[in-house]
Protein backbone atom coordinates (compact mmCIF):
# COMPACT_ATOMS: atom_id res chain seq x y z
CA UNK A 1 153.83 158.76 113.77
CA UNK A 2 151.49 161.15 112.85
CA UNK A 3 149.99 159.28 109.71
CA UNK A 4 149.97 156.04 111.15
CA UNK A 5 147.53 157.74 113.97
CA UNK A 6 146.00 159.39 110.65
CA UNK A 7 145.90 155.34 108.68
CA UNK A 8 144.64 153.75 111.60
CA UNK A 9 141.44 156.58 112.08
CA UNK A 10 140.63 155.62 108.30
CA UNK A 11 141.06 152.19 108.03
CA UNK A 12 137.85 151.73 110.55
CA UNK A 13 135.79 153.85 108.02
CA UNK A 14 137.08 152.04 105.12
CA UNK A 15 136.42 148.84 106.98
CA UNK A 16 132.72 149.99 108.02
CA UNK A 17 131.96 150.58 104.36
CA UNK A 18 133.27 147.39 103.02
CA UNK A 19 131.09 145.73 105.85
CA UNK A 20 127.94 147.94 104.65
CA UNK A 21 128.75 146.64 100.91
CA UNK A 22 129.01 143.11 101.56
CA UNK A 23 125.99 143.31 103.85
CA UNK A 24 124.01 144.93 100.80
CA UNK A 25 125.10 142.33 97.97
CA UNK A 26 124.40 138.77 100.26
CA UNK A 27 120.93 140.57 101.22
CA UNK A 28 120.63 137.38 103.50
CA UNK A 29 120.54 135.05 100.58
CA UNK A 30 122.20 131.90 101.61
CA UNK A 31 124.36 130.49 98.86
CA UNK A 32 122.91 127.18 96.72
CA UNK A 33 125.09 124.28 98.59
CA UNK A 34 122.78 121.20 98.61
CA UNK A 35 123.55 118.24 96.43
CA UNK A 36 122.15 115.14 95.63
CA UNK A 37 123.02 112.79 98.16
CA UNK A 38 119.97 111.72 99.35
CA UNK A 39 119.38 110.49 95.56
CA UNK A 40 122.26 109.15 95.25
CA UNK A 41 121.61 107.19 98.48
CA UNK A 42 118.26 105.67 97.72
CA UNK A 43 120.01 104.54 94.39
CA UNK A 44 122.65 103.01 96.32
CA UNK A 45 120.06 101.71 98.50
CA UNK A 46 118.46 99.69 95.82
CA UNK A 47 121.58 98.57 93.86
CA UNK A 48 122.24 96.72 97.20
CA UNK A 49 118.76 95.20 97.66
CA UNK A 50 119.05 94.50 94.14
CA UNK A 51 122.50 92.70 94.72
CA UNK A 52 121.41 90.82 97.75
CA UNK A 53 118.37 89.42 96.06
CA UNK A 54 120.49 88.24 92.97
CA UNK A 55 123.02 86.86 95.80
CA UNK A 56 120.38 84.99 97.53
CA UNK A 57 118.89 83.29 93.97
CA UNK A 58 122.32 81.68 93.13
CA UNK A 59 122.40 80.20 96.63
CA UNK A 60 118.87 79.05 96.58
CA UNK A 61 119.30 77.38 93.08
CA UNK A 62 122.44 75.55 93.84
């Protein structure tokens, strides 16, 4: 009983210094997440236009 009382008085200091370490290695530097998708949307974008004008030729010559 008596070193479970002892454990459970460390394990907050242990826990308060891997807090301190984390806190000193992410310095408030989100990580780099952000993609491409707003390229790969405008290319999408213009494959489409590109298909409907195609689309719209064949139609207009038959």
């Amino acid at each position: 009983m008596k070193e479970t009382g002892n454990d459970i008085k460390q394990s907050t200091e242990v826990i308060s210094k891997v807090i301190e370490i984390k806190k000193e290695k992410e310095n408030g530097v989100l990580p780099k997440t952000a993609g491409n998708y707003l390229f790969g949307a405008l290319i999408g974008l213009v494959l489409m236009g590109i298909a409907f004008g195609l689309i719209r030729k064949a139609r207009l010559t038959n």
